[in-house]
N, C-alpha and C. Protein backbone atom coordinates (compact mmCIF):
# COMPACT_ATOMS: atom_id res chain seq x y z
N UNK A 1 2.55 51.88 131.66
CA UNK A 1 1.96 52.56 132.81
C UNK A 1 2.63 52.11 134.11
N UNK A 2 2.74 50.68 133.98
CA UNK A 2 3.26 50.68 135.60
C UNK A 2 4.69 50.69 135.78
N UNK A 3 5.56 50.78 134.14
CA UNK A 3 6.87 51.20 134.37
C UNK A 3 7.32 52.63 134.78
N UNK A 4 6.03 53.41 134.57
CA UNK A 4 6.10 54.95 134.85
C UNK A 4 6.02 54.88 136.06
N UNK A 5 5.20 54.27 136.86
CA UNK A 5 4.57 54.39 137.86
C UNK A 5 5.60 54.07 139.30
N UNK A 6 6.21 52.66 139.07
CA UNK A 6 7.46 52.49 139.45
C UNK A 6 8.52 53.31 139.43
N UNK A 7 9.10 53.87 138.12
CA UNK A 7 10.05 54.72 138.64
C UNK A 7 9.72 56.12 138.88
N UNK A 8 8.20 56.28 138.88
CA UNK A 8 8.33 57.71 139.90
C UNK A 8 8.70 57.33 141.86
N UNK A 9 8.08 56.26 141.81
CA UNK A 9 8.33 55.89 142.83
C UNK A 9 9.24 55.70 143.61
N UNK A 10 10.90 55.62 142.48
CA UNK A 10 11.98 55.65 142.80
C UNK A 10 12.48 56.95 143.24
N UNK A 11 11.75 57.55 141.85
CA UNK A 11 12.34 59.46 141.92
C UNK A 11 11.40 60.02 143.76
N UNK A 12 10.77 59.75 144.12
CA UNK A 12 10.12 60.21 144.88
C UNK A 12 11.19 59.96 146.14
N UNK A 13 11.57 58.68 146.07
CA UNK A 13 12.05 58.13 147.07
C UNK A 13 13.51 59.07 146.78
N UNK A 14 14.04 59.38 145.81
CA UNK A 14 15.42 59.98 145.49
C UNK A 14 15.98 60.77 146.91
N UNK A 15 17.25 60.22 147.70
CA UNK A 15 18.17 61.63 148.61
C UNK A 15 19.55 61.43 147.31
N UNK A 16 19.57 61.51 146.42
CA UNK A 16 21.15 61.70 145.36
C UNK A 16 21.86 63.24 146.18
N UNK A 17 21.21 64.07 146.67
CA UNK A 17 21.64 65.41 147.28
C UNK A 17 20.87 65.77 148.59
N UNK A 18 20.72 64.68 149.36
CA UNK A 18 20.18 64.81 150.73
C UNK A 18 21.49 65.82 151.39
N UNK A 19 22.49 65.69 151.63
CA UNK A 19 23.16 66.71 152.23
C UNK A 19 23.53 68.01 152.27
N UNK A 20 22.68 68.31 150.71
CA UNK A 20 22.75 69.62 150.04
C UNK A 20 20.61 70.59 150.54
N UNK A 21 20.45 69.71 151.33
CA UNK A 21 18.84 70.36 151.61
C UNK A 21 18.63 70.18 152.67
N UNK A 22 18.56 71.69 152.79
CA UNK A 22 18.06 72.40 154.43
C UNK A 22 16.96 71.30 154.70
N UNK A 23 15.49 71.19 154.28
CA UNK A 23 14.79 70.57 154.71
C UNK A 23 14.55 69.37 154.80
N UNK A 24 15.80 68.34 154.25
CA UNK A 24 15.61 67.34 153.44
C UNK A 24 15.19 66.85 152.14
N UNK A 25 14.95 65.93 151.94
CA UNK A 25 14.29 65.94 150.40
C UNK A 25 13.22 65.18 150.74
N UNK A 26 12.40 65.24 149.74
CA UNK A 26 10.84 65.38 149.49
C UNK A 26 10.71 65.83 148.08
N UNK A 27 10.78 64.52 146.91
CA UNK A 27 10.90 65.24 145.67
C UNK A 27 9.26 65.02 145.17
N UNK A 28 9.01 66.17 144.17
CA UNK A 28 7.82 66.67 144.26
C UNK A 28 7.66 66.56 142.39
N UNK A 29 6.67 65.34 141.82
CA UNK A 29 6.89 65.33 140.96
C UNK A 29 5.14 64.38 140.81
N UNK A 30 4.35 65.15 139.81
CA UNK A 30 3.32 64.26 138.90
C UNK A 30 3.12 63.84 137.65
N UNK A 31 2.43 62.61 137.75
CA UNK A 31 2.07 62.52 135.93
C UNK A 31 1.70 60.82 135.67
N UNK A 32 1.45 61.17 134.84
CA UNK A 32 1.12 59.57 134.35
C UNK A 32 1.09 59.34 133.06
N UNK A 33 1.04 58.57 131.89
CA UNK A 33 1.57 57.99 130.69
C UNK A 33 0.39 58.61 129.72
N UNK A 34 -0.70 59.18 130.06
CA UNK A 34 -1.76 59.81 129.60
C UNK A 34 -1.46 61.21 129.50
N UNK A 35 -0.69 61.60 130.17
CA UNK A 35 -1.17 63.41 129.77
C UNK A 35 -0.75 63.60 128.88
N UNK A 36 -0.94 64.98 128.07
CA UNK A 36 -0.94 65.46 127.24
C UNK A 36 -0.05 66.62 127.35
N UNK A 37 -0.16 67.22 128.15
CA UNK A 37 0.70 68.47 129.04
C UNK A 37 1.62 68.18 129.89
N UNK A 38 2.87 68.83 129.57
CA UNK A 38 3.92 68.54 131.06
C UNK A 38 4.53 70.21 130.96
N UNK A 39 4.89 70.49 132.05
CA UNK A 39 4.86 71.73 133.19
C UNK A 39 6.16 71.40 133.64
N UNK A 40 7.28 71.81 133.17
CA UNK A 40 8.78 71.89 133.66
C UNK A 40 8.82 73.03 134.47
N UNK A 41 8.91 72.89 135.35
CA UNK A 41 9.17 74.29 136.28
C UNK A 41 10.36 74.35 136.91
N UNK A 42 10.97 74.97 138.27
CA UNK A 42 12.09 75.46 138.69
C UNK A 42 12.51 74.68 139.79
N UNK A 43 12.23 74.29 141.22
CA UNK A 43 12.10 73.60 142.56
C UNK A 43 10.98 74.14 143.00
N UNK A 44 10.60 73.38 143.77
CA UNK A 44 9.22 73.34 145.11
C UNK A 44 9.90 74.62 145.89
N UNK A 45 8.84 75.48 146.16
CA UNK A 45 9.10 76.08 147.64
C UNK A 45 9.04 75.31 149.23
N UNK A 46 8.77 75.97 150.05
CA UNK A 46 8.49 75.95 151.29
C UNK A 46 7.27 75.16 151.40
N UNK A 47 6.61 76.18 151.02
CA UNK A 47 5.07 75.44 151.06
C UNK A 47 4.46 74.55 150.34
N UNK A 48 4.96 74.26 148.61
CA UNK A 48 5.16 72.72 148.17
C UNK A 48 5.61 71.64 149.37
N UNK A 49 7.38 71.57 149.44
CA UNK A 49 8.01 71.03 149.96
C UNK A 49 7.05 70.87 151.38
N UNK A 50 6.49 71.56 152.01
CA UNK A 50 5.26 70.95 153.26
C UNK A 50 3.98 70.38 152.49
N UNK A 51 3.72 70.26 151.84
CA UNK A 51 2.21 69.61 151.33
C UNK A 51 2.70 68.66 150.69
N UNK A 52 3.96 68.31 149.74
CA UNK A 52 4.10 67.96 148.44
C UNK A 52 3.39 67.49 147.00
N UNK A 53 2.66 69.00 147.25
CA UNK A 53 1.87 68.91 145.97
C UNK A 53 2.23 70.07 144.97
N UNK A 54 3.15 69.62 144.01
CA UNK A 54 3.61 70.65 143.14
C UNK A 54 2.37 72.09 142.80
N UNK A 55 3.36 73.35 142.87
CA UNK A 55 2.45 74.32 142.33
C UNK A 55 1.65 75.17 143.36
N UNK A 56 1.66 74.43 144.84
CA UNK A 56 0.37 74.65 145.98
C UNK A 56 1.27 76.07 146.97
N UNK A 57 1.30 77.17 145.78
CA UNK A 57 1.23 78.09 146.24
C UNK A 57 1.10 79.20 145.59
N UNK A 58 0.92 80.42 145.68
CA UNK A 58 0.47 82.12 144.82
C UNK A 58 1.28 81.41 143.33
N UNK A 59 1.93 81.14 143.70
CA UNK A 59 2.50 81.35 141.79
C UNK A 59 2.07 80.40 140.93
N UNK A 60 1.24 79.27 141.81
CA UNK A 60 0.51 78.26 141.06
C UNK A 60 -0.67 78.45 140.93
N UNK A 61 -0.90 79.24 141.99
CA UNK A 61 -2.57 80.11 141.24
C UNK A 61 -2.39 81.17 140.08
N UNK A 62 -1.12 81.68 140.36
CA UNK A 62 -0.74 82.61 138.61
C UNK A 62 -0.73 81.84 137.76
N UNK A 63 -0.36 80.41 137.69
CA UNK A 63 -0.04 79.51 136.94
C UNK A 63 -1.38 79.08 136.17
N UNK A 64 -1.65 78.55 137.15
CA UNK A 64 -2.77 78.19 136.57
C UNK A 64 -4.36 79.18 136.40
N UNK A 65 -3.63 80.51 136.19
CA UNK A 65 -4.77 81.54 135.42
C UNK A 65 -3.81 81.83 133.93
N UNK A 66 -2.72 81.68 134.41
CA UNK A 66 -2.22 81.78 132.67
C UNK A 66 -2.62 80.66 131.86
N UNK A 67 -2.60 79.28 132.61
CA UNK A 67 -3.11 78.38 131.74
C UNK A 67 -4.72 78.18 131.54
N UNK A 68 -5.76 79.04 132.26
CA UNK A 68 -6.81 79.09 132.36
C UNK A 68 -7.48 77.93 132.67
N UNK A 69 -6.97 77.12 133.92
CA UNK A 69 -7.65 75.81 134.36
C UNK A 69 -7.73 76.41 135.32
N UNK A 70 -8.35 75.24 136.52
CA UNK A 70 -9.03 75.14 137.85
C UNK A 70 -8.00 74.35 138.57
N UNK A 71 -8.12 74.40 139.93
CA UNK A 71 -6.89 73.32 140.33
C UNK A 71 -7.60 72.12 140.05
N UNK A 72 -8.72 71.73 140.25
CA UNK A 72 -9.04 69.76 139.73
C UNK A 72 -8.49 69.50 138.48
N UNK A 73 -8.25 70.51 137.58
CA UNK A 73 -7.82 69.81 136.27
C UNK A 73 -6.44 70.02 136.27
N UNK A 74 -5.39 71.16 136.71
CA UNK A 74 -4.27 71.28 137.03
C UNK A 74 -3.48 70.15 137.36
N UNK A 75 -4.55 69.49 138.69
CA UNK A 75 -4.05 68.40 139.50
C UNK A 75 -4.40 67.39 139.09
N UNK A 76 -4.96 66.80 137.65
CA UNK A 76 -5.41 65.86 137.10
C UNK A 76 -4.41 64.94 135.81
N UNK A 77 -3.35 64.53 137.00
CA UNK A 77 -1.81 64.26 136.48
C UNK A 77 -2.61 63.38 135.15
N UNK A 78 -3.37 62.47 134.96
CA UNK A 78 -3.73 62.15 133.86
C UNK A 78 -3.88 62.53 132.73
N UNK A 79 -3.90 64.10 132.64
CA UNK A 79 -3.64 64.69 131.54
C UNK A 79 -2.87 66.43 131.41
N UNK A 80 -2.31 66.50 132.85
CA UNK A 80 -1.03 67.02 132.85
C UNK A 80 -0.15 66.81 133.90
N UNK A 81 1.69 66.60 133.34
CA UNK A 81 1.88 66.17 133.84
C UNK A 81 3.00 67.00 134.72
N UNK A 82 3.87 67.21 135.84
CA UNK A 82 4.23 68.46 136.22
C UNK A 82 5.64 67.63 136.62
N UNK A 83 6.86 68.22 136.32
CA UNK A 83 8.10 68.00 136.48
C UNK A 83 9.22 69.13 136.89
N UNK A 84 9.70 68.94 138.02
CA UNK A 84 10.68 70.39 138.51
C UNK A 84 12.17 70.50 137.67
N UNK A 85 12.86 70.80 137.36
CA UNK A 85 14.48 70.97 137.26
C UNK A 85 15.08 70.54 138.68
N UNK A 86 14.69 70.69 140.09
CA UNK A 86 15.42 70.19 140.88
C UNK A 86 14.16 69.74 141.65
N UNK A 87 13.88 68.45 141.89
CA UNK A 87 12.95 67.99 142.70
C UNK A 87 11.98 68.37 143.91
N UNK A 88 13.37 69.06 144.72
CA UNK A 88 13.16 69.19 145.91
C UNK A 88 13.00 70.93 146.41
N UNK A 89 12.92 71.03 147.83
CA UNK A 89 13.33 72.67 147.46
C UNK A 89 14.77 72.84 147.89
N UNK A 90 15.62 73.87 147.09
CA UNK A 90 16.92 73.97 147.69
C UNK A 90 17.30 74.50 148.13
N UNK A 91 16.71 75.60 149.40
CA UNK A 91 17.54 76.50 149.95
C UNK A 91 16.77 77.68 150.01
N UNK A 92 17.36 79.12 150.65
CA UNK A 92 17.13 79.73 150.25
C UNK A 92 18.87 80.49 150.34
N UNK A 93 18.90 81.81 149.16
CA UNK A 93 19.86 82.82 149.03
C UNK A 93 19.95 83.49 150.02
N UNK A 94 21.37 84.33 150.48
CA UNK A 94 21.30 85.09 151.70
C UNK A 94 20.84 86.20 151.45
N UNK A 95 20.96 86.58 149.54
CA UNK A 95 20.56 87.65 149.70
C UNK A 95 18.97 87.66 149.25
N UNK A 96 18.52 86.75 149.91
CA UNK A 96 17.19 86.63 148.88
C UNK A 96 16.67 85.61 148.24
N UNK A 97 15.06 84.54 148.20
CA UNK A 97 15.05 84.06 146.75
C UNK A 97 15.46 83.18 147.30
N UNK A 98 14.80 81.94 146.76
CA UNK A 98 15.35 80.24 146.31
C UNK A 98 16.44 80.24 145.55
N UNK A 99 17.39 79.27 146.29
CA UNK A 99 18.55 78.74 145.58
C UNK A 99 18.21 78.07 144.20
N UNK A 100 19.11 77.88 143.47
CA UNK A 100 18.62 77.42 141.91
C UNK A 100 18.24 75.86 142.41
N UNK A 101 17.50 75.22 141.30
CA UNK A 101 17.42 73.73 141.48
C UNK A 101 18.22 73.11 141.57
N UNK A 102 18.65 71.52 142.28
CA UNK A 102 19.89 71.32 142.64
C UNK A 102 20.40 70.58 140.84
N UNK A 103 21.31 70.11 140.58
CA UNK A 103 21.97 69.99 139.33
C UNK A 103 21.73 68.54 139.16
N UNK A 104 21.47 68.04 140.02
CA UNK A 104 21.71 66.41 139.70
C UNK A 104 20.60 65.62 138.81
N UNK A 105 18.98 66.73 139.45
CA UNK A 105 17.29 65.64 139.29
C UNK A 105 17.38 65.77 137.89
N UNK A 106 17.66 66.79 136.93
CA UNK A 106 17.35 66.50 135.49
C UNK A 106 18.34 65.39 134.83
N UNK A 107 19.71 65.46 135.02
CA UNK A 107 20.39 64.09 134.31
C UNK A 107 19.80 62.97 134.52
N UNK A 108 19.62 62.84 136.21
CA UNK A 108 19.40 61.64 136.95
C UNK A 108 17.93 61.26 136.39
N UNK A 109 17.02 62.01 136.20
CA UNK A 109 15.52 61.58 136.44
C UNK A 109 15.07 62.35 135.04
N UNK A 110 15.20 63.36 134.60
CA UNK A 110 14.05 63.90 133.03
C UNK A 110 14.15 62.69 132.04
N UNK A 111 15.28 62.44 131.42
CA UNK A 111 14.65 61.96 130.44
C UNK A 111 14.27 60.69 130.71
N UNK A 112 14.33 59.72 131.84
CA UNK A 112 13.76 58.09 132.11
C UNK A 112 11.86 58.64 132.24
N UNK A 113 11.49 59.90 133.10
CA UNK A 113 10.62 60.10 133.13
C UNK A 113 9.62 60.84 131.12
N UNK A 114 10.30 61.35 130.91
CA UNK A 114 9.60 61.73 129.77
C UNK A 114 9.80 60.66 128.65
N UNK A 115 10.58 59.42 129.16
CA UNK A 115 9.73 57.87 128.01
C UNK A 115 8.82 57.86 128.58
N UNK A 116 8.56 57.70 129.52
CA UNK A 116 7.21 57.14 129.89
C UNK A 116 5.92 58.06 129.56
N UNK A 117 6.16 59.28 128.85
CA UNK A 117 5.21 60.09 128.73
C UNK A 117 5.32 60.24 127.26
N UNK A 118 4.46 58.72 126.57
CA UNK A 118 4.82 59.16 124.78
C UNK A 118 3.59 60.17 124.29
N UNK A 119 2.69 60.93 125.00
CA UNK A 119 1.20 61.09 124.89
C UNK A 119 1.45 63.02 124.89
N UNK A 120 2.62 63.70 125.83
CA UNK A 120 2.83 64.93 125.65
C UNK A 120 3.12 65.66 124.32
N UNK A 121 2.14 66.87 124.03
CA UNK A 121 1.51 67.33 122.65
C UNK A 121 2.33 69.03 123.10
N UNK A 122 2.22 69.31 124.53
CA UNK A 122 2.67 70.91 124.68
C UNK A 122 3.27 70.61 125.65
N UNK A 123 5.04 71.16 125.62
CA UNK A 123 5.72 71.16 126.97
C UNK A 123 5.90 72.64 127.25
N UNK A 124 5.63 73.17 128.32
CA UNK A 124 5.73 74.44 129.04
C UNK A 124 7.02 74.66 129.89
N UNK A 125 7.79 75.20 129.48
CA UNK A 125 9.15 75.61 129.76
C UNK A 125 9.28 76.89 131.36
N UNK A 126 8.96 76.33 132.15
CA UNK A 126 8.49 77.92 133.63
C UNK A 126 9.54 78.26 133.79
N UNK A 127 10.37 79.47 133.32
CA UNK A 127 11.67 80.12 133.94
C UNK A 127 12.87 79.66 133.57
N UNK A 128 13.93 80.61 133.75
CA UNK A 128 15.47 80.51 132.81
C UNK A 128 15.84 78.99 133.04
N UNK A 129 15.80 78.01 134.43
CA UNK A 129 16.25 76.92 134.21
C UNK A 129 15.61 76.06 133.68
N UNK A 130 14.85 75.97 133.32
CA UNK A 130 14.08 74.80 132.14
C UNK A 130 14.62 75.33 131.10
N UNK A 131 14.36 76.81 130.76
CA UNK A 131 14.93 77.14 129.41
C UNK A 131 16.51 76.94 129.02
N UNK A 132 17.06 77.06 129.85
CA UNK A 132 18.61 77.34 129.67
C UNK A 132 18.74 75.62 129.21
N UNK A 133 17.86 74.47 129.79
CA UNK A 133 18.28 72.95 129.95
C UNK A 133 17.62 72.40 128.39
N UNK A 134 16.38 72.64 128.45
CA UNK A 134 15.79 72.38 127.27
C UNK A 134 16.10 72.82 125.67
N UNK A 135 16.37 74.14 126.38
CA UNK A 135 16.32 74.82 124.62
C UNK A 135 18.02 75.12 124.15
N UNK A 136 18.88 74.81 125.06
CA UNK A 136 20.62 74.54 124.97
C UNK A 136 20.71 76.09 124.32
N UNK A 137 21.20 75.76 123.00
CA UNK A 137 22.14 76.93 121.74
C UNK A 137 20.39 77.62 121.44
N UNK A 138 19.48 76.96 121.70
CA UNK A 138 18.10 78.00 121.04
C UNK A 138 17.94 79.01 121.81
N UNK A 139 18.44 79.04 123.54
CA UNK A 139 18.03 79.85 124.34
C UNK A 139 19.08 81.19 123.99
N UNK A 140 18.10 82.28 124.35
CA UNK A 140 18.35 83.51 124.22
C UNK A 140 19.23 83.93 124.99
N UNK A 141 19.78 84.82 125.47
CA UNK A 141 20.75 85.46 125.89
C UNK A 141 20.10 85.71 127.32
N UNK A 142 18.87 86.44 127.46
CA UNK A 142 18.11 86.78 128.54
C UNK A 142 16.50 85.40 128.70
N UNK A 143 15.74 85.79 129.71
CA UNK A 143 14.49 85.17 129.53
C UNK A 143 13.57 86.07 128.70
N UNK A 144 13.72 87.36 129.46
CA UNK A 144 12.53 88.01 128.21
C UNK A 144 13.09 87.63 126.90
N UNK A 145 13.74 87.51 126.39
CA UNK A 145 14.41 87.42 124.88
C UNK A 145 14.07 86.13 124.41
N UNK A 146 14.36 85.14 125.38
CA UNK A 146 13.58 83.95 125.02
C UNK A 146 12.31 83.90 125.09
N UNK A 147 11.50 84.43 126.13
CA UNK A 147 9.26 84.41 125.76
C UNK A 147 9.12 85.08 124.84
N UNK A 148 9.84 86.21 124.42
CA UNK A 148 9.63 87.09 123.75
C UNK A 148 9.66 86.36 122.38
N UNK A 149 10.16 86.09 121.87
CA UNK A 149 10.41 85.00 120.80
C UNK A 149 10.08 83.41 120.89
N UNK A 150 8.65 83.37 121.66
CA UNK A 150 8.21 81.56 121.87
C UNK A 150 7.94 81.52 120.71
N UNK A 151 7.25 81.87 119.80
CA UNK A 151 7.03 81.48 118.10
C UNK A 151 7.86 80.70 117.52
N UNK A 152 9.15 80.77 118.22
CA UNK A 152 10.35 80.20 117.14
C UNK A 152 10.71 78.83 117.94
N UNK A 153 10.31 78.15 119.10
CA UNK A 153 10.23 77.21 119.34
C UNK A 153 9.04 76.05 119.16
N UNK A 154 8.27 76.21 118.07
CA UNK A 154 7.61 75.50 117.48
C UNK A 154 6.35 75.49 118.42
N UNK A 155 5.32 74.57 118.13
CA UNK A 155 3.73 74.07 118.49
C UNK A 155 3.67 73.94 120.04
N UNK A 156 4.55 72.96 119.94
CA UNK A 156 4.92 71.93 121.11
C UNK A 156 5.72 72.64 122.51
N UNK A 157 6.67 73.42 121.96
CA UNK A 157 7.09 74.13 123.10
C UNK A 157 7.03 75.54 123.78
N UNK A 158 6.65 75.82 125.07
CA UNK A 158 6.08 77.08 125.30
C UNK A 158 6.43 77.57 126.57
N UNK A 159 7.62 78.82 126.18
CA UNK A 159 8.46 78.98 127.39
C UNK A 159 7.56 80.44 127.96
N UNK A 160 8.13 80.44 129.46
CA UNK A 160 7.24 81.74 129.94
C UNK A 160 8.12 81.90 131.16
N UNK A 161 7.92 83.12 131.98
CA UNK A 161 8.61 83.46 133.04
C UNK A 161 8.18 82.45 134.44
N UNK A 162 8.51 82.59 134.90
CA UNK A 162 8.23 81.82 136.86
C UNK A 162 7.01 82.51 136.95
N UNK A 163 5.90 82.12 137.68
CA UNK A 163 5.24 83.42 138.20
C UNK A 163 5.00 83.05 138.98
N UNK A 164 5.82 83.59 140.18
CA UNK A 164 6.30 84.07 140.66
C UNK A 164 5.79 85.55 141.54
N UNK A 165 6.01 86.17 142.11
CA UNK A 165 5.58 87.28 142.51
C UNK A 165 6.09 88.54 142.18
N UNK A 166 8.03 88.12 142.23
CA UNK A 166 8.86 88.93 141.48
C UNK A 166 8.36 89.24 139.95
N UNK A 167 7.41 88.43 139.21
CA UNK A 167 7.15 88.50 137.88
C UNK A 167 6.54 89.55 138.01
N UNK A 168 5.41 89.84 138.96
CA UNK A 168 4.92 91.40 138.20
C UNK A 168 5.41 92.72 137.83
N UNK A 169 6.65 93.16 138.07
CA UNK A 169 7.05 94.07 137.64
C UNK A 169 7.29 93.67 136.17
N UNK A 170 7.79 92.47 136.01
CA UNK A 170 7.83 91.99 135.10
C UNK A 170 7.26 91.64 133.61
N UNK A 171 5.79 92.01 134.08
CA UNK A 171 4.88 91.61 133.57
C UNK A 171 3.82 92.85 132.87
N UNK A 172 4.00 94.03 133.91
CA UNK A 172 4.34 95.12 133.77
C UNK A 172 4.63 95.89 132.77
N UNK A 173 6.32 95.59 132.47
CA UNK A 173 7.36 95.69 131.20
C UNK A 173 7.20 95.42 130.09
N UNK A 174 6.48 93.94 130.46
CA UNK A 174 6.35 93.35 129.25
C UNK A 174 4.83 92.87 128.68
N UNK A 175 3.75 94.05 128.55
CA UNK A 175 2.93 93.77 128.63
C UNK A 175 2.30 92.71 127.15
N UNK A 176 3.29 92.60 125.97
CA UNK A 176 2.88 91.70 124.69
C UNK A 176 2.19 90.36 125.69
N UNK A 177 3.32 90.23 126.95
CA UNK A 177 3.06 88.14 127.19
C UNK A 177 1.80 87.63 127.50
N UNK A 178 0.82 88.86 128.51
CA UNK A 178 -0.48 88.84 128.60
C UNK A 178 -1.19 89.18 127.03
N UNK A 179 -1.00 89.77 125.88
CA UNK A 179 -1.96 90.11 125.18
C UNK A 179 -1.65 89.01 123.63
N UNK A 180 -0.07 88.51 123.88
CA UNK A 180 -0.18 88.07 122.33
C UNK A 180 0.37 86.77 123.04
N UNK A 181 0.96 85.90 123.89
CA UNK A 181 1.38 84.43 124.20
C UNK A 181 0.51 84.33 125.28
N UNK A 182 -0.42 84.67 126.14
CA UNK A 182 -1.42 83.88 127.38
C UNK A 182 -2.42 83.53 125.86
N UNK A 183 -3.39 84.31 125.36
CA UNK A 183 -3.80 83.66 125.11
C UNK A 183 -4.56 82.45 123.46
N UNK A 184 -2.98 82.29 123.09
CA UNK A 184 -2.23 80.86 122.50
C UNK A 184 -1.97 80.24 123.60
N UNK A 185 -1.47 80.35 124.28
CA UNK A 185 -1.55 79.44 125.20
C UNK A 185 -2.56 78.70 126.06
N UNK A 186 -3.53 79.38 126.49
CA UNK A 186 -5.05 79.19 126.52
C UNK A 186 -5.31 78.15 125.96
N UNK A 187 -5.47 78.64 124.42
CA UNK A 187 -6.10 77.65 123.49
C UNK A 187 -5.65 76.68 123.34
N UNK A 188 -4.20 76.35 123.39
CA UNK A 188 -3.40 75.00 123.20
C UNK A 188 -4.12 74.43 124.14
N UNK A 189 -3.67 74.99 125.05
CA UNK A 189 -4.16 73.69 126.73
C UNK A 189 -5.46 73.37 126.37
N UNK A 190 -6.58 74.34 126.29
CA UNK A 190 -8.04 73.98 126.06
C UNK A 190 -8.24 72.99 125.17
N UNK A 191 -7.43 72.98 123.73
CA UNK A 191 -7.67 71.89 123.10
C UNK A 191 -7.34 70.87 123.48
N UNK A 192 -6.04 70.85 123.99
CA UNK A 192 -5.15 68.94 124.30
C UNK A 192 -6.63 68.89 125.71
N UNK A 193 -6.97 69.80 126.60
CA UNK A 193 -7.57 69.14 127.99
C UNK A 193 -8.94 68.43 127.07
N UNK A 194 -10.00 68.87 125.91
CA UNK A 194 -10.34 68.34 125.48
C UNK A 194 -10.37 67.21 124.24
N UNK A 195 -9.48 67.42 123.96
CA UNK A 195 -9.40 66.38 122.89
C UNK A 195 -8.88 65.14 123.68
């Protein structure tokens, strides 16, 4: 516990790409050696990156209705635990849209952080860059192609789009993800939050 605890403390403190962020850095990362759940997602926005509380905006209230919690239990790093692909936020595109996560926080920081988490039962994969990092040669060609096919990444792992705002057209399209993966997914979380 307090080796976790320590080197989040480091990761928090992390500038490895201070010159590469408009706003600075401010890396945005929870959890503790208890959860059960960890939440790989994409970078902090704007409005993370001002609060630094992962998730603390519209797509973390989508988030957390797909996972069917409340924010007290969301935010209850004790038994989930929430990790970005790029810590910080990076930018935005000219033509649009957050820059991708920066490249460095997952070499530098995932896997020292996920020893310390021997207790995670379901990892949630949010959007092409977790997927593209996690699932290597398993990932699909597209993202729908990869949710579309979460069955084939076993118990434990459970990939899904950003949500994002851009997702609803998305969502739209693809109406199986609401009727046959939200809710398995549901139930996973419901069981690990109680058991």
């Amino acid at each position: 516990m307090a080796s976790l605890e320590s080197l989040l403390k480091k990761v928090r403190a992390c500038d490895i790409c201070a010159a590469d962020l408009p706003l600075g850095p401010r890396p945005t990362v929870a959890a503790k050696s208890s959860a059960k759940i960890m939440i790989i997602g994409q970078a902090p926005g704007t409005k993370v990156h001002e609060t630094g509380i992962p998730w603390n905006d519209p797509s973390g209230d989508r988030l957390r209705d797909w996972l069917g919690v409340n924010r007290e239990t969301f935010y209850d790093d004790h038994r989930i635990a929430i990790m970005p692909m790029g810590f910080c936020y990076p930018g935005r595109l000219e033509r649009g849209g957050d820059k991708p996560p920066r490249p460095e926080c997952a070499p530098a920081w995932h896997e020292k952080i996920l020893a310390g988490l021997p207790n995670i039962e379901l990892t949630m994969l949010v959007g092409m860059y977790a997927q593209k990092y996690y699932l290597a040669a398993e990932n699909k060609k597209t993202l729908t192609e990869t949710v579309r096919h979460w069955q084939d990444f076993g118990p434990a792992i459970m990939p899904t789009p950003h949500p994002s705002w851009r997702t609803t057209a998305w969502l739209k399209k693809n109406p199986w993800f609401e009727v046959e993966l939200l809710p398995v997914l549901r139930q996973k979380v419901t069981k690990l939050l109680q058991g």
